[in-house]
Protein backbone atom coordinates (compact mmCIF):
# COMPACT_ATOMS: atom_id res chain seq x y z
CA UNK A 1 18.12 52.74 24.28
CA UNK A 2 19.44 51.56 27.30
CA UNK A 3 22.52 52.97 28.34
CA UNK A 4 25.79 52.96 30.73
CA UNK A 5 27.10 55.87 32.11
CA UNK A 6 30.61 54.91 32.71
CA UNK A 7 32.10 51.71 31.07
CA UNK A 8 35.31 50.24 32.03
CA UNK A 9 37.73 48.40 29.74
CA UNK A 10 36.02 45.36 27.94
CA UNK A 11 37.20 41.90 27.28
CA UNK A 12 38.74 41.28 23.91
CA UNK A 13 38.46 37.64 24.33
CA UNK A 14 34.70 38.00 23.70
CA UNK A 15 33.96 39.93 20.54
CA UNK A 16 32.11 39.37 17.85
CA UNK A 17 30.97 41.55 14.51
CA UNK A 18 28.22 40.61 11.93
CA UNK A 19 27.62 43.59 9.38
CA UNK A 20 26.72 46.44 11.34
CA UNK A 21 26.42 44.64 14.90
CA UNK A 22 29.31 44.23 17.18
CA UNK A 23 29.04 42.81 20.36
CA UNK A 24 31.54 43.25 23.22
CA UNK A 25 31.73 42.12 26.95
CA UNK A 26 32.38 44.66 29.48
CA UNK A 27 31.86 45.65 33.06
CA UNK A 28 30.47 48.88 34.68
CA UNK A 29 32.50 51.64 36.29
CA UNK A 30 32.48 51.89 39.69
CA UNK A 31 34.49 54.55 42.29
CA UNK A 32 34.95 52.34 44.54
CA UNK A 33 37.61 50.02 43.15
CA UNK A 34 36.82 47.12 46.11
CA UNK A 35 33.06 47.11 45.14
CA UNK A 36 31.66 44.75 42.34
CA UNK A 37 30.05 45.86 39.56
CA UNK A 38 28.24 43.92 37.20
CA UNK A 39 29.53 42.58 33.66
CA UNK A 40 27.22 43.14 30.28
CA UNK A 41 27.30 42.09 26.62
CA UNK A 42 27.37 45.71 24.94
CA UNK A 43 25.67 45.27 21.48
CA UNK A 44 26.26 48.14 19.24
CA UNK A 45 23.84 48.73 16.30
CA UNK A 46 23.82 51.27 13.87
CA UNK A 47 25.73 53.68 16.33
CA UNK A 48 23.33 53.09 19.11
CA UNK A 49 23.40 50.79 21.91
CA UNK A 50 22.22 47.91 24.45
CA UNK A 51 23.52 46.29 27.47
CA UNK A 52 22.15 42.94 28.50
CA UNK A 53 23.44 41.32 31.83
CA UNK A 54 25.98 38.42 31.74
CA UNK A 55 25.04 37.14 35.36
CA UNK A 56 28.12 37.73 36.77
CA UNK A 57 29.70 40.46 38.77
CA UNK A 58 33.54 41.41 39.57
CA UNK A 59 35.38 44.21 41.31
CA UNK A 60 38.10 46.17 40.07
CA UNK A 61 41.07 43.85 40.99
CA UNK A 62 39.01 40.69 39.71
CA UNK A 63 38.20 42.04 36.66
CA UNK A 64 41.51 43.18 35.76
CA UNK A 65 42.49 39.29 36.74
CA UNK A 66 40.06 38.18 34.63
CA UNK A 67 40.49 39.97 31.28
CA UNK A 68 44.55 39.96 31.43
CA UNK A 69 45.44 36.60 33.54
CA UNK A 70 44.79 33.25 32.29
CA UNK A 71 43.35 31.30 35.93
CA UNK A 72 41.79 28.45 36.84
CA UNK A 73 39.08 30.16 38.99
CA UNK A 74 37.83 31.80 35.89
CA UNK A 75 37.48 28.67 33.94
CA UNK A 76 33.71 27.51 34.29
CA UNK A 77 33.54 31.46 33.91
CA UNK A 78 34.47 31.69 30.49
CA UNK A 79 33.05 28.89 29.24
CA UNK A 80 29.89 30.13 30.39
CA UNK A 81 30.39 32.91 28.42
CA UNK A 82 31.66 31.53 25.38
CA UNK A 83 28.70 29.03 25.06
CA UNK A 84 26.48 32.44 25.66
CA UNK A 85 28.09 34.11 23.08
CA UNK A 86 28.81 31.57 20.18
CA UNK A 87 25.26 29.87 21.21
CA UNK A 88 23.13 31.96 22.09
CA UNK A 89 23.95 35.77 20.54
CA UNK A 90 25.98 35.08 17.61
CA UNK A 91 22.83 32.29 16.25
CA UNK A 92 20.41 34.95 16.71
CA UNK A 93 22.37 37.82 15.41
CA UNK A 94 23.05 35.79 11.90
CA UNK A 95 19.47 34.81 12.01
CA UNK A 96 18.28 38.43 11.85
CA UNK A 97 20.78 39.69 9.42
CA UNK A 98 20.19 37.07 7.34
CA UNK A 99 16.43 38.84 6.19
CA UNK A 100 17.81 42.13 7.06
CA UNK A 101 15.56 42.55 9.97
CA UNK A 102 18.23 42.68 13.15
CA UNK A 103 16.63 45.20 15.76
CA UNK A 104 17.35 45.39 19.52
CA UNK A 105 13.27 44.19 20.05
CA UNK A 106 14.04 41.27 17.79
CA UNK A 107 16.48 40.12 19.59
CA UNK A 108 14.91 40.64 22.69
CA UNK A 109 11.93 38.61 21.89
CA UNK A 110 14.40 35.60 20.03
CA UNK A 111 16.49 35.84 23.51
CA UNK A 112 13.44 36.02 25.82
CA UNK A 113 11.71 32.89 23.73
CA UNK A 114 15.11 31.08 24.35
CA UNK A 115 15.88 30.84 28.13
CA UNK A 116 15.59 34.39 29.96
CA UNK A 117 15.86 31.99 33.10
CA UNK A 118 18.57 29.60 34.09
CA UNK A 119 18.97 25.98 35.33
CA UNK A 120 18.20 26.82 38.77
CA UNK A 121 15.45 28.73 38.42
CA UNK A 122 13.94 26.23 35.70
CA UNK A 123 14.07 23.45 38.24
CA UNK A 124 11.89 25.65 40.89
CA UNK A 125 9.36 26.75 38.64
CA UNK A 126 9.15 23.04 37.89
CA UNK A 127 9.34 21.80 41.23
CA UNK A 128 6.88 24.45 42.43
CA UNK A 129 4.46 23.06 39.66
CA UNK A 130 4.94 19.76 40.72
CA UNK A 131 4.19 20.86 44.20
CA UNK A 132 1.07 22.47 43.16
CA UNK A 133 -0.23 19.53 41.62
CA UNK A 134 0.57 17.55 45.20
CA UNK A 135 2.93 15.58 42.96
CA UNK A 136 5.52 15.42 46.09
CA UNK A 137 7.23 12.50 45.38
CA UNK A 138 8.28 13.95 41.63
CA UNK A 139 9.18 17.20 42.96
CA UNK A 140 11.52 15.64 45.40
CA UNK A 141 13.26 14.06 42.61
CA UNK A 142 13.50 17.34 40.75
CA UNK A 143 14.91 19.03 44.19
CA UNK A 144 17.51 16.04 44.58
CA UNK A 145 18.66 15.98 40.82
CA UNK A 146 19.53 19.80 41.19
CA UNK A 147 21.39 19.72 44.29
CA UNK A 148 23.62 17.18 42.63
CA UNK A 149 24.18 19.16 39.67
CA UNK A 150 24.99 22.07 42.32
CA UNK A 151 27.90 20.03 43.51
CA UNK A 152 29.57 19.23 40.69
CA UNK A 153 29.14 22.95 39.31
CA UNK A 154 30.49 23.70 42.54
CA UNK A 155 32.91 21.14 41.98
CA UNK A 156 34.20 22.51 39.02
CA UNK A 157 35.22 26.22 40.68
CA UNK A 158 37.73 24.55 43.10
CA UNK A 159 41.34 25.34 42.41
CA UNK A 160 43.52 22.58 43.71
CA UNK A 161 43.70 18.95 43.76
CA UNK A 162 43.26 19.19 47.43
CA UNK A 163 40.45 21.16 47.93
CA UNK A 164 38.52 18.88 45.26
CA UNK A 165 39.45 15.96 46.65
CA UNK A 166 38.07 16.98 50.54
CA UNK A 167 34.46 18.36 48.97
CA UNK A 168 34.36 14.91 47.23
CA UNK A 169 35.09 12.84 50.34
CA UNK A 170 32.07 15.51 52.27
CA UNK A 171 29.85 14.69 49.11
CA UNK A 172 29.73 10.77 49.49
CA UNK A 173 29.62 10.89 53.52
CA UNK A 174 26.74 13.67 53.20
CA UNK A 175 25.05 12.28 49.54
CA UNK A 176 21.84 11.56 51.26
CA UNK A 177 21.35 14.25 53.67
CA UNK A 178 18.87 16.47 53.14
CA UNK A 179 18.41 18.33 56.11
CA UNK A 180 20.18 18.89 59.32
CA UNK A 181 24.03 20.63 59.84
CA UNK A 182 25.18 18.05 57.33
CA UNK A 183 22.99 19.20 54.67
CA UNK A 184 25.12 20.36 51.24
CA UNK A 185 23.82 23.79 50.37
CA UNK A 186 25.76 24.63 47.82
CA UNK A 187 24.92 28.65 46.15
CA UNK A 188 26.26 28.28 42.64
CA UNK A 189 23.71 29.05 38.98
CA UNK A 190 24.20 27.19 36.28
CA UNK A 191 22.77 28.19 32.84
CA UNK A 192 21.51 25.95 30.15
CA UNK A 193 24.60 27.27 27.77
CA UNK A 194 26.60 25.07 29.94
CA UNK A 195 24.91 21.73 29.72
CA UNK A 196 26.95 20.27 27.00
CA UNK A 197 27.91 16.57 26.28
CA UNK A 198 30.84 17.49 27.76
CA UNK A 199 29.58 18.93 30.73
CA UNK A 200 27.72 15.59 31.33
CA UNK A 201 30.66 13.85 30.75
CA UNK A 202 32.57 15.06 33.45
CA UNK A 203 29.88 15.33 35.87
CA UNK A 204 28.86 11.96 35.38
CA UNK A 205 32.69 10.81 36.79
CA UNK A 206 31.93 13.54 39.52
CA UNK A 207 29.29 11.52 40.48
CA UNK A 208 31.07 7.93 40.17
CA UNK A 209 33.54 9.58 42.47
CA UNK A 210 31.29 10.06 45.51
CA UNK A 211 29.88 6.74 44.76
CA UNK A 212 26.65 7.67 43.17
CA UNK A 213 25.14 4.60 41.43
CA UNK A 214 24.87 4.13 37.88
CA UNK A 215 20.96 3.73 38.28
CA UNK A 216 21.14 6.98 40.47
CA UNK A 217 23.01 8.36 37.68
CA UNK A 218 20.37 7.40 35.23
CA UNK A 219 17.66 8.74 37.01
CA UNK A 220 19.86 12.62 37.62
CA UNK A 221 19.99 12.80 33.78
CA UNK A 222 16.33 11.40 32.67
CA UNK A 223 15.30 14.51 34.74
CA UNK A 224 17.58 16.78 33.38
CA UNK A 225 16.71 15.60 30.15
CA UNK A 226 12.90 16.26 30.93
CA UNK A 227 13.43 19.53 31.84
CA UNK A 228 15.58 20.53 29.01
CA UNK A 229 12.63 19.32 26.81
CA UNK A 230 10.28 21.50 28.72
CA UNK A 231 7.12 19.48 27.16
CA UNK A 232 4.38 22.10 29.37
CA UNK A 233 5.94 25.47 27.93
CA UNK A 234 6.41 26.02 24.05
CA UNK A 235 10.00 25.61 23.49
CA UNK A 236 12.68 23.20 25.06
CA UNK A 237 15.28 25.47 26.86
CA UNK A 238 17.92 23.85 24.48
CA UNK A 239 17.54 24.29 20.49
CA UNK A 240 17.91 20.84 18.44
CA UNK A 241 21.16 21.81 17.24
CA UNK A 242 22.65 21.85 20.28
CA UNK A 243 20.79 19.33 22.90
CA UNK A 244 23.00 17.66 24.58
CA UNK A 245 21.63 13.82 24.78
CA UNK A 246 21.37 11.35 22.00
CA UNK A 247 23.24 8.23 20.63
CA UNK A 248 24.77 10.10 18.02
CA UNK A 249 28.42 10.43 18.25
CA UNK A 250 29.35 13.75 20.17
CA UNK A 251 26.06 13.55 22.48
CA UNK A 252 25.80 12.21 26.03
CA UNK A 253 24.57 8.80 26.56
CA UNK A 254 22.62 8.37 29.65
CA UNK A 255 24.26 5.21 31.64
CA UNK A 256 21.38 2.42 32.27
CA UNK A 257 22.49 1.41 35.58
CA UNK A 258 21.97 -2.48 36.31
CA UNK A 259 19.24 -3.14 38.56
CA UNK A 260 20.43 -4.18 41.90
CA UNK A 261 18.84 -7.85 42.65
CA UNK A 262 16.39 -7.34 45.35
CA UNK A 263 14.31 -10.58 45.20
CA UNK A 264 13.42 -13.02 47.80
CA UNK A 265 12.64 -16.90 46.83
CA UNK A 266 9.85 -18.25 47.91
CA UNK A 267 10.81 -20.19 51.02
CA UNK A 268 12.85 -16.78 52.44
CA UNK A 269 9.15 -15.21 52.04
CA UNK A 270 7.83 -17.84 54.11
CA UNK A 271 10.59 -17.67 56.73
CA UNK A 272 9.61 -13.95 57.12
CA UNK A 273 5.82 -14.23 57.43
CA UNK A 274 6.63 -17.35 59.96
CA UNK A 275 8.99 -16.05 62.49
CA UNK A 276 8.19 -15.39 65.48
CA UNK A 277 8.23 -12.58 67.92
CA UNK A 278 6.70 -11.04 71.22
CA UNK A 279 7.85 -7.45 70.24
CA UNK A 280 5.25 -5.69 68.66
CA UNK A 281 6.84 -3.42 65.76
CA UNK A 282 8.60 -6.77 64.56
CA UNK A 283 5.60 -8.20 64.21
CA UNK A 284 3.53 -5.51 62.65
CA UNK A 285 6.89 -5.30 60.06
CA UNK A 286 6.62 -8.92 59.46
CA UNK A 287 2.84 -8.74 59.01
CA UNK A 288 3.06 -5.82 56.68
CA UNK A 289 6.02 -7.32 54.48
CA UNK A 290 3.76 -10.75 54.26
CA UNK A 291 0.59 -8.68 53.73
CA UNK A 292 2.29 -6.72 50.64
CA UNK A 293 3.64 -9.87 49.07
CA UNK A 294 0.56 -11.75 48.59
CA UNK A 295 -1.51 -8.79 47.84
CA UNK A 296 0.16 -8.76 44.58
CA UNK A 297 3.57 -7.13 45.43
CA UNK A 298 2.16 -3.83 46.48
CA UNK A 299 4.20 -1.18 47.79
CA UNK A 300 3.90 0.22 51.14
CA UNK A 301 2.40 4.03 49.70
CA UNK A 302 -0.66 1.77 48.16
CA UNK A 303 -0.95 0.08 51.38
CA UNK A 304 -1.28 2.55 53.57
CA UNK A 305 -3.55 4.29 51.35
CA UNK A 306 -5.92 0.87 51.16
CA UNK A 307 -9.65 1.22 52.98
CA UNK A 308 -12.38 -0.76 53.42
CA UNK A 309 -14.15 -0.13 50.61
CA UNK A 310 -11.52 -0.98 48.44
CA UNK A 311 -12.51 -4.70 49.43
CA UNK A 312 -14.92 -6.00 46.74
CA UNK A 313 -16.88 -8.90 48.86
CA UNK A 314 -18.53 -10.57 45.99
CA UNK A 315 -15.31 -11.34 44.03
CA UNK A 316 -13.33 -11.99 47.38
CA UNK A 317 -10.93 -9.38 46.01
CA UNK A 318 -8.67 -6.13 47.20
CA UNK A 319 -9.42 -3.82 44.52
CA UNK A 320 -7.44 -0.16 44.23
CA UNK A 321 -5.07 1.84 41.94
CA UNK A 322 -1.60 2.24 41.88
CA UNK A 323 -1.30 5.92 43.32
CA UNK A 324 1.93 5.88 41.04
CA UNK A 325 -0.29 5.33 37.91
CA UNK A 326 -2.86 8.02 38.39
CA UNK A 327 -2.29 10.55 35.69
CA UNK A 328 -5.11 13.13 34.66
CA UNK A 329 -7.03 12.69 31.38
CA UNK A 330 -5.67 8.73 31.49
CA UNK A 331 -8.21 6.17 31.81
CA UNK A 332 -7.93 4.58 35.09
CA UNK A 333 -6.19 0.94 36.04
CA UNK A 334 -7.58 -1.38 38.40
CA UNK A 335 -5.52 -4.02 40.35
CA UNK A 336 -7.43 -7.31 41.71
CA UNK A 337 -5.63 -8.63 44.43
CA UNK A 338 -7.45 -12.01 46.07
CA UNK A 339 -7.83 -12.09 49.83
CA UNK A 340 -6.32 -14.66 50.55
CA UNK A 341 -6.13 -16.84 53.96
CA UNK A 342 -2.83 -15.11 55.62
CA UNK A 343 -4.05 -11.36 53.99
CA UNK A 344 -6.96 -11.89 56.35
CA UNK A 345 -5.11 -13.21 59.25
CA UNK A 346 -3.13 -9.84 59.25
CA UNK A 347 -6.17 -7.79 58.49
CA UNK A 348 -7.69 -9.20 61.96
CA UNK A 349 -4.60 -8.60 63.85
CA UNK A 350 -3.06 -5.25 62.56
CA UNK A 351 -5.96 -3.35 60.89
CA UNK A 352 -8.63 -0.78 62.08
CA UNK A 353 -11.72 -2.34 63.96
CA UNK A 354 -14.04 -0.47 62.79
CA UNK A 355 -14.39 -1.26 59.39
CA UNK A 356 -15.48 2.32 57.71
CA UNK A 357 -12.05 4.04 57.08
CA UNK A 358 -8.35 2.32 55.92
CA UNK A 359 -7.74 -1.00 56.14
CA UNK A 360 -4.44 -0.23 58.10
CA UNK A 361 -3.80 2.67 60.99
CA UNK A 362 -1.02 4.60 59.18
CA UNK A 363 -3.28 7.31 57.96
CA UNK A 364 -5.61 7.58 60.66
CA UNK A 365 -7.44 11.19 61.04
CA UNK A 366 -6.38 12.23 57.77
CA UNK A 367 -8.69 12.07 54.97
CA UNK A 368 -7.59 11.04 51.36
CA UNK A 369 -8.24 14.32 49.38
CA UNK A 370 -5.82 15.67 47.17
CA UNK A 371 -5.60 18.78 49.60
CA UNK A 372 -3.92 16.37 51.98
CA UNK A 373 -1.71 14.76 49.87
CA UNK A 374 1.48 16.54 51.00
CA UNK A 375 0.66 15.49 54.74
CA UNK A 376 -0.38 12.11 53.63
CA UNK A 377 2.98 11.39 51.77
CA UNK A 378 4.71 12.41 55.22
CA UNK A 379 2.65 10.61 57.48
CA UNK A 380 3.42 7.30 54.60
CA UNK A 381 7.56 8.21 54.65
CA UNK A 382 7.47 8.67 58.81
CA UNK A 383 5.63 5.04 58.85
CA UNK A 384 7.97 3.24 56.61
CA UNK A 385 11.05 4.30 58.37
CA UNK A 386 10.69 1.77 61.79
CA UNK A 387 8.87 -0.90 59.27
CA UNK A 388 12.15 -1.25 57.11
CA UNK A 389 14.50 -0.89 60.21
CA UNK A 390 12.80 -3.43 62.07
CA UNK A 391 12.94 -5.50 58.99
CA UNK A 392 16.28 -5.93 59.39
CA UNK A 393 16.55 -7.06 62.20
CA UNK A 394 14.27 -9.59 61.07
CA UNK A 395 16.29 -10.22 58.20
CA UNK A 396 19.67 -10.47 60.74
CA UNK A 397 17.71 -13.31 63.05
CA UNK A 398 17.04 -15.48 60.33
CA UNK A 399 20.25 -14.62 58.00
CA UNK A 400 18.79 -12.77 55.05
CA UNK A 401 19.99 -9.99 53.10
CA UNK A 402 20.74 -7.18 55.75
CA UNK A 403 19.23 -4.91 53.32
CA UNK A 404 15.58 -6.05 53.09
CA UNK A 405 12.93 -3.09 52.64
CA UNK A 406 9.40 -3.36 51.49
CA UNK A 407 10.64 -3.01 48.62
CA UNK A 408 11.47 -6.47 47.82
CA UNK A 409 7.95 -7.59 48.26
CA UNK A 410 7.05 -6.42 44.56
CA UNK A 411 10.35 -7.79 42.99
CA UNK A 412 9.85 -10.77 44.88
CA UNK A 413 6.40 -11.62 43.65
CA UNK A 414 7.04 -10.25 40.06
CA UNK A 415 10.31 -12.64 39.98
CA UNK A 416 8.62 -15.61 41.41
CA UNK A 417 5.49 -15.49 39.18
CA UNK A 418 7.56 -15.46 36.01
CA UNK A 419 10.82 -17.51 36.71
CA UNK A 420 9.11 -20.43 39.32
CA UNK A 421 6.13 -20.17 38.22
CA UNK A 422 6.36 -19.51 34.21
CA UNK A 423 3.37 -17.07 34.49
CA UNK A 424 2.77 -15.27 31.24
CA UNK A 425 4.58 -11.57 31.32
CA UNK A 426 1.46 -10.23 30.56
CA UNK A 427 -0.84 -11.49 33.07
CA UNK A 428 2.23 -10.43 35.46
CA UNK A 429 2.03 -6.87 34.34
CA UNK A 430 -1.67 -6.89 34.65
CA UNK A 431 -1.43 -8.42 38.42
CA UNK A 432 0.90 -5.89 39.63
CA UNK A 433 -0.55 -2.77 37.48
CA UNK A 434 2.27 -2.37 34.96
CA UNK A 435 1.36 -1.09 31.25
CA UNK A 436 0.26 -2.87 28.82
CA UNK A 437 -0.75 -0.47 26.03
CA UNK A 438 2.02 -1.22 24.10
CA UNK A 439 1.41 -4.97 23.66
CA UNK A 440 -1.17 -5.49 20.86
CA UNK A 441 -1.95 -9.39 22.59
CA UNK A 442 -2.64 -7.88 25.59
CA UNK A 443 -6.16 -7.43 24.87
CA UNK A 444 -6.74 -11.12 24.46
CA UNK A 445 -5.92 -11.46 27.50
CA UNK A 446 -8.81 -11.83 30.05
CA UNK A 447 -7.94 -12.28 33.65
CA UNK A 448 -10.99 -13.57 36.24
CA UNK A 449 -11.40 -13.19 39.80
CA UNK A 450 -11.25 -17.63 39.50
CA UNK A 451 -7.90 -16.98 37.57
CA UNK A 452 -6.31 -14.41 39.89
CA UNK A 453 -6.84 -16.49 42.69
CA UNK A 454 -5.94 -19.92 41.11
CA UNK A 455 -2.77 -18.11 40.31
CA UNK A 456 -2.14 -16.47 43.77
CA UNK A 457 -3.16 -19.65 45.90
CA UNK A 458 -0.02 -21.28 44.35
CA UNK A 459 1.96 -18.75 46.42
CA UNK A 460 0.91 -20.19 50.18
CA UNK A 461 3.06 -22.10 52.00
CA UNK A 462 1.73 -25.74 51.63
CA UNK A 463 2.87 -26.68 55.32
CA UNK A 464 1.16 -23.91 56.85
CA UNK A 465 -2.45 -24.18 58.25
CA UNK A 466 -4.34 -20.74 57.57
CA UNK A 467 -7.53 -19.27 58.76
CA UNK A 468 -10.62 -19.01 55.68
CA UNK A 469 -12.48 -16.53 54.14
CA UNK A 470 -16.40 -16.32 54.78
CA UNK A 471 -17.97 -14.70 51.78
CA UNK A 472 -15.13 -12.11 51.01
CA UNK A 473 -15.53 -10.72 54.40
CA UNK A 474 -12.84 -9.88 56.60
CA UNK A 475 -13.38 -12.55 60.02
């Protein structure tokens, strides 16, 4: 057995005593009263005993604070403890006695099988996977999702109304920076004990308060939730009886955020792709905006990543995947996009000359393997940055919405082929690569190159004279 050689006093707030186990919390000895010593659950079996490591650590002074002095700071404390103990230990210790078979290596496999990691820890290994698999973009979400849980657990250890107040005003002025001397680096573990409904509850109004939005909010706990259910190991990291999420009363409801209107009509499109300007990153923004709106509302990643080759000259069609779509084992989705006139037009004027490599120079001199992919989703986020800046500016000139990204290419086309144009939803969702799977008419559905284009060719301004197409070939 594992022993201690010295114990000091333990905590009689956390006992507990099935048959012939009793567990107790208590902290090690230590000479040096100033020096902190770490805290263990001793579990006493049959007259022999086991010390397993709470994860925290106090000295003397604190400890005595903590077992005889009821304070704020040791709030999120306890209840970490609690939810440990009336979880975690006291489920596993009935389990056992309940077939007579308790023994400290049953427990330690039950507890090791549970979660011998924590909420921090969980979201590296995950975020290290992701990064593996040159899934950047996903592990970036996972990074962001678990700084903001860092801030509220952080958050929750402040003592006074003031302090709480001043680390919520440096949250929303510093929400988005990630790197830099304004970058929150906040040092705090969180275990999965402590992600309750309740827990969500109040972390969700943390959030509110430094002006997170509800969509944000949405998208924090849909990756929470994915990680509690921990679908590539064997066992979520929270049991069924006690996960947190659900519509049941007593579980956490994940907000669905409304989705901010970020549409263009029609004629706003054709103010863009029209104006006019001798400065040359205005015009390779306006270009590229123009460019991703007729080619069926792609976004800027997919455009950047678009070569030659993806240009299918007999059917007078762009023809790629959504990099967003690609998943392993899955059978793969083709978009059609039709060149049309003013695609070409900004072919000839911003693309590569020589027609072998992309269509566009973003990713110039790097090749698209799946080794590169790391470099080739920075080189795609340092690209978009001047594009959306100099968009609005664009947008300022000719009184748009100041907030115009790339983005609102896709929404734009999606929104214009259904509400102007009355386009079935499901030819929509084919045109712009969205799933279909689920909708058993989908299949009857049979979109030609003649059809894509018909339906696309309604999109072009009808007072603007554009250049043709010879063959499918870019002129």
């Amino acid at each position: 057995m594992l022993g201690m050689s010295i114990i000091k006093r333990s905590d009689q707030n956390f006992k507990y005593k099935n048959r012939n186990v009793c567990v107790i919390l208590t902290r090690k000895y230590r000479e040096n009263t100033e020096e902190k010593a770490p805290v263990f659950w001793r579990i006493t079996f049959n007259r022999k005993f086991k010390h397993y490591f709470s994860g925290f650590e106090f000295t003397e002074i604190e400890w005595d604070e903590f077992v005889n002095r009821d304070l704020r700071k040791h709030k999120v404390i306890k209840q970490t403890l609690h939810r440990f103990l009336n979880l975690t230990l006291t489920n596993y210790i009935e389990k056992l006695n309940e077939t007579n078979d308790f023994s400290f290596e049953a427990l330690d496999a039950l507890l090791k099988n549970h979660t011998t990691i924590g909420v921090n820890e969980a979201f590296e290994k995950k975020i290290e996977s992701l990064e593996m698999e040159y899934s950047i973009g996903n592990a970036s979400i996972y990074r962001t999702t678990l700084n903001a849980l860092k801030r509220f657990k952080y958050y929750q250890t402040l003592r006074n109304r003031k302090e709480k107040e001043e680390f919520i005003q440096t949250c929303t002025k510093n929400k988005y920076k990630s790197k830099g001397k304004n970058k929150l680096d906040i040092q705090v573990n969180i275990q999965f004990e402590e992600l309750t409904p309740s827990f969500f509850n109040e972390c969700e109004t943390f959030w509110r308060e430094t002006e997170i939005t509800d969509s944000t909010i949405g998208l924090y706990m849909r990756t929470i939730r994915a990680l509690i259910n921990n679908k590539e190991g064997e066992t979520p990291y929270i049991s069924e009886k006690h996960y947190p999420f659900g519509t049941k009363r007593g579980k956490y409801i994940i907000p669905e955020g409304g989705r901010r209107e970020i549409a263009l009509s029609i004629d706003d499109i054709w103010r863009i792709e029209d104006f006019e300007t001798d400065h040359p990153q205005l015009l390779l923004a306006k270009d590229i905006f123009a460019f991703m709106f007729y080619c069926n509302g792609l976004n800027f990643g997919d455009l950047c990543r678009l070569r030659y080759e993806n240009i299918d000259a007999p059917s007078g069609e762009i023809v790629f995947q959504r990099k967003k779509t690609l998943r392993k084992g899955e059978k793969p989705t083709f978009i059609y996009a039709p060149m049309l006139p003013p695609m070409v037009e900004i072919i000839n004027r911003q693309g590569n000359k020589e027609q072998d490599g992309y269509i566009f120079p973003f990713l110039n001199g790097i090749e698209p393997t799946i080794q590169n992919e790391r470099n080739i989703k920075r080189q795609i986020n340092f690209a978009l940055e001047p594009i959306n800046s100099s968009l609005k500016q664009i947008a300022t000139a000719l009184e748009l919405d100041p907030n115009i990204s790339t983005s609102y290419t896709r929404n734009s086309y999606i929104s214009h082929l259904v509400s102007e144009m009355f386009v079935n939803p499901i030819i929509v969702r084919k045109m712009v690569g969205h799933s279909t799977k689920k909708d058993v008419t989908a299949g009857y559905v049979n979109l030609t190159a003649k059809k894509r284009l018909e339906i696309n060719l309604k999109l072009l301004n009808p007072e603007k004279r554009y250049a043709v197409i010879n063959s499918g070939r870019v002129i």
